[in-house]
N, C-alpha and C. Protein backbone atom coordinates (compact mmCIF):
# COMPACT_ATOMS: atom_id res chain seq x y z
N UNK A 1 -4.50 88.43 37.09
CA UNK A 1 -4.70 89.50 38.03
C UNK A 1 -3.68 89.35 39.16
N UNK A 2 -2.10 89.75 38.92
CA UNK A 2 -1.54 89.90 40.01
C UNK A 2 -1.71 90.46 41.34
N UNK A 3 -1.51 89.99 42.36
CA UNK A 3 -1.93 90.35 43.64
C UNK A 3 -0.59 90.65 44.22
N UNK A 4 -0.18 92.32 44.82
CA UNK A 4 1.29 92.18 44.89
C UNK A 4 0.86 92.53 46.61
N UNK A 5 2.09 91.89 47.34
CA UNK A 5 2.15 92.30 48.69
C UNK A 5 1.37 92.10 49.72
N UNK A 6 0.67 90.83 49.46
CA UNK A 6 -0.16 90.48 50.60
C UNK A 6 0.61 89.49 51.38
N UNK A 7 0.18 89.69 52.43
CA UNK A 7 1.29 88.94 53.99
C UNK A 7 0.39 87.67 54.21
N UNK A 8 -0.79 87.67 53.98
CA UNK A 8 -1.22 86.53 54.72
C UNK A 8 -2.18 85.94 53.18
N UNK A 9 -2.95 84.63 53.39
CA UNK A 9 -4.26 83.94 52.89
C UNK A 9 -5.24 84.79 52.76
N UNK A 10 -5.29 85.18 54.01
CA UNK A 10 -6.50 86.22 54.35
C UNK A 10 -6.32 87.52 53.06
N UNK A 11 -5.32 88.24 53.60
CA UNK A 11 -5.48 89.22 53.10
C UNK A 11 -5.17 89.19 51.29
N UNK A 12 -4.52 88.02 51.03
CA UNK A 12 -5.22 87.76 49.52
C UNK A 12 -6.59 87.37 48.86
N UNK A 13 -6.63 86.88 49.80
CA UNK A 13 -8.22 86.59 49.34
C UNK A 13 -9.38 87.71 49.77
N UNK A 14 -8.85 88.39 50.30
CA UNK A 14 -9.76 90.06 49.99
C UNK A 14 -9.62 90.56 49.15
N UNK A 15 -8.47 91.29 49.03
CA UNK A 15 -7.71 91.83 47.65
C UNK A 15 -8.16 91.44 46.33
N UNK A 16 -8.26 89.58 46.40
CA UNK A 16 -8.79 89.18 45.52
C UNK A 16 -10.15 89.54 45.19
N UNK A 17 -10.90 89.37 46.43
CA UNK A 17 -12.43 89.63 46.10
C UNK A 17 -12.76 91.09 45.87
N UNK A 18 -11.90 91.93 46.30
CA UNK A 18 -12.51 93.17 45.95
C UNK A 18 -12.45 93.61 44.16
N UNK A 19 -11.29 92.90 43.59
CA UNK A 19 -11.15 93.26 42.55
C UNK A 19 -11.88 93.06 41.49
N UNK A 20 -12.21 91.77 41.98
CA UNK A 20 -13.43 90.63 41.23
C UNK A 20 -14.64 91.40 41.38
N UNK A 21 -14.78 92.01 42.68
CA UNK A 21 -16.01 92.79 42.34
C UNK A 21 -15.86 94.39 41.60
N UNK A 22 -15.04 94.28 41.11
CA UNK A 22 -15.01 95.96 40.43
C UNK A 22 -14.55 97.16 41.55
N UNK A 23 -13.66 96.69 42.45
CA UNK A 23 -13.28 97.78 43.02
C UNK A 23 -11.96 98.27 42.83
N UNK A 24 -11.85 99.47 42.35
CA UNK A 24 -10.55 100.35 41.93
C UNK A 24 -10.21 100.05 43.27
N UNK A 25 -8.57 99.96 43.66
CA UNK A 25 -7.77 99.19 44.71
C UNK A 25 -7.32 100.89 44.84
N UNK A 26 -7.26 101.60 43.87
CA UNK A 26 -6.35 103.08 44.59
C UNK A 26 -7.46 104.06 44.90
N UNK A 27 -8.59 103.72 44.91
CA UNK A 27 -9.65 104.55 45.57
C UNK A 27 -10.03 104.28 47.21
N UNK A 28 -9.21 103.47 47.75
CA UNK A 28 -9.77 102.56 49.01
C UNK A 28 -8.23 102.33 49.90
N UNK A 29 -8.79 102.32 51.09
CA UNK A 29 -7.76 102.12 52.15
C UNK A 29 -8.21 100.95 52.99
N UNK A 30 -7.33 100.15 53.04
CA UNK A 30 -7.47 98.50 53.65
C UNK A 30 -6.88 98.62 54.86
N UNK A 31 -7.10 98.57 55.76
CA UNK A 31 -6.76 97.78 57.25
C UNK A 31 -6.89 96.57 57.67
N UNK A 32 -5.67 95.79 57.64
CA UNK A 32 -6.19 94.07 57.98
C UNK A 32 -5.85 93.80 59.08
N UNK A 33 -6.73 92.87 59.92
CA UNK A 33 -6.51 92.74 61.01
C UNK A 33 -7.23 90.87 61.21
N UNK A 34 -5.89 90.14 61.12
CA UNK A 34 -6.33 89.02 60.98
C UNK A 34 -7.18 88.55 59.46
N UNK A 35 -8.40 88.00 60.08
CA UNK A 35 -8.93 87.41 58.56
C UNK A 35 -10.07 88.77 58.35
N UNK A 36 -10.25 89.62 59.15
CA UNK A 36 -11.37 90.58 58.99
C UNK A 36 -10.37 92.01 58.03
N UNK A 37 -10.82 92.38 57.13
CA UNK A 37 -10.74 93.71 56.75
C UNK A 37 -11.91 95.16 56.48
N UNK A 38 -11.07 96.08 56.87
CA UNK A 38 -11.37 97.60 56.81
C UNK A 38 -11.31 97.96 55.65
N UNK A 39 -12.42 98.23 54.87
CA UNK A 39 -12.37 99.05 53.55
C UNK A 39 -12.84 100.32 53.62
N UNK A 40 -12.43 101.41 53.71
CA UNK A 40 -12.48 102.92 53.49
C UNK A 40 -12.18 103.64 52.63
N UNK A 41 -13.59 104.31 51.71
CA UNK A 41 -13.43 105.18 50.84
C UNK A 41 -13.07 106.59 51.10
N UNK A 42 -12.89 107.36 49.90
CA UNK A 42 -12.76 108.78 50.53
C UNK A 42 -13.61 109.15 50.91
N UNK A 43 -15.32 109.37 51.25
CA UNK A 43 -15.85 109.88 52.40
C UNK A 43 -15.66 109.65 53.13
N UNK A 44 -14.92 108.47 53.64
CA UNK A 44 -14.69 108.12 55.17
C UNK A 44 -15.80 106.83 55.58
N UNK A 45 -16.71 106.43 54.58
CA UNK A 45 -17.21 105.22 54.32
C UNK A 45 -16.51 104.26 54.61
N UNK A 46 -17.22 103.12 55.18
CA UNK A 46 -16.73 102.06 55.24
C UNK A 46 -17.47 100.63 55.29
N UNK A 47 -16.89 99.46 55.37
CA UNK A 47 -17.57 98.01 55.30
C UNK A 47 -16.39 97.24 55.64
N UNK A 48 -16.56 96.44 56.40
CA UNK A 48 -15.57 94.76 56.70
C UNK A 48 -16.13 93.81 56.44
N UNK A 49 -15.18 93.66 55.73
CA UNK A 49 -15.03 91.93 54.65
C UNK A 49 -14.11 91.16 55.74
N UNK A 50 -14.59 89.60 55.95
CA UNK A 50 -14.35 88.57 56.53
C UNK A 50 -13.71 87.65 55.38
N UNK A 51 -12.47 86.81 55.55
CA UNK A 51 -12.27 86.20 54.77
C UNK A 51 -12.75 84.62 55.82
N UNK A 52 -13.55 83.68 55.21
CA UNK A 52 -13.83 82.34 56.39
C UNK A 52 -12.63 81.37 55.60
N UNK A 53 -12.27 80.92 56.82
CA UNK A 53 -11.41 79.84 56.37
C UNK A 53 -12.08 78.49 56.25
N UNK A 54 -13.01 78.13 56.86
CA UNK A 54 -13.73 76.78 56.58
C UNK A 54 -14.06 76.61 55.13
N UNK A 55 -15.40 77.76 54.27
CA UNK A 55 -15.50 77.45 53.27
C UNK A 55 -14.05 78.39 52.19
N UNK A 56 -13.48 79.06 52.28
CA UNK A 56 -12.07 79.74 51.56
C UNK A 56 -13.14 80.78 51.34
N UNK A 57 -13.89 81.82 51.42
CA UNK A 57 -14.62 82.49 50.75
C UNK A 57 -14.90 84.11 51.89
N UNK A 58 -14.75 85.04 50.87
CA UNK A 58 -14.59 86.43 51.69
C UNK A 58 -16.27 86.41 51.25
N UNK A 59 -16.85 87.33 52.47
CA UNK A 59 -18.32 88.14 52.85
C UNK A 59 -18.18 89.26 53.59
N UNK A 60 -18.66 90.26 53.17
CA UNK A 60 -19.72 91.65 53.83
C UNK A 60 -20.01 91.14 55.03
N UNK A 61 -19.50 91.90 56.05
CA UNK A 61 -20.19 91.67 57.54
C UNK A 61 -20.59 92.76 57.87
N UNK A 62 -22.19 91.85 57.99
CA UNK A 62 -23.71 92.98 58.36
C UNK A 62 -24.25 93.75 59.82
């Protein structure tokens, strides 16, 4: 599963996790900002994913 064009840790390891969970990458618009990302669908929906650096592991922030 190539991961093309990510700048940081962080933002691979979102990328990564979204894919892993079944998310089409050209249905969604990412905003990264540090280790936190913006996921926006076309309704204009959204959710931020945290990537933690202590354990390496991205989560849903509730």
């Amino acid at each position: 599963m190539p991961i093309k064009g990510a700048r940081t840790i962080a933002e691979y390891a979102i990328r990564r996790w979204m894919i892993c969970q079944g998310f089409a990458m050209e249905f969604f618009d990412i905003a990264i900002d540090g280790n936190k990302a913006t996921v926006t669908d076309r309704n204009k929906e959204s959710l931020v994913l945290v990537y933690d650096t202590d354990s390496r592991s991205v989560y849903v922030k509730g």
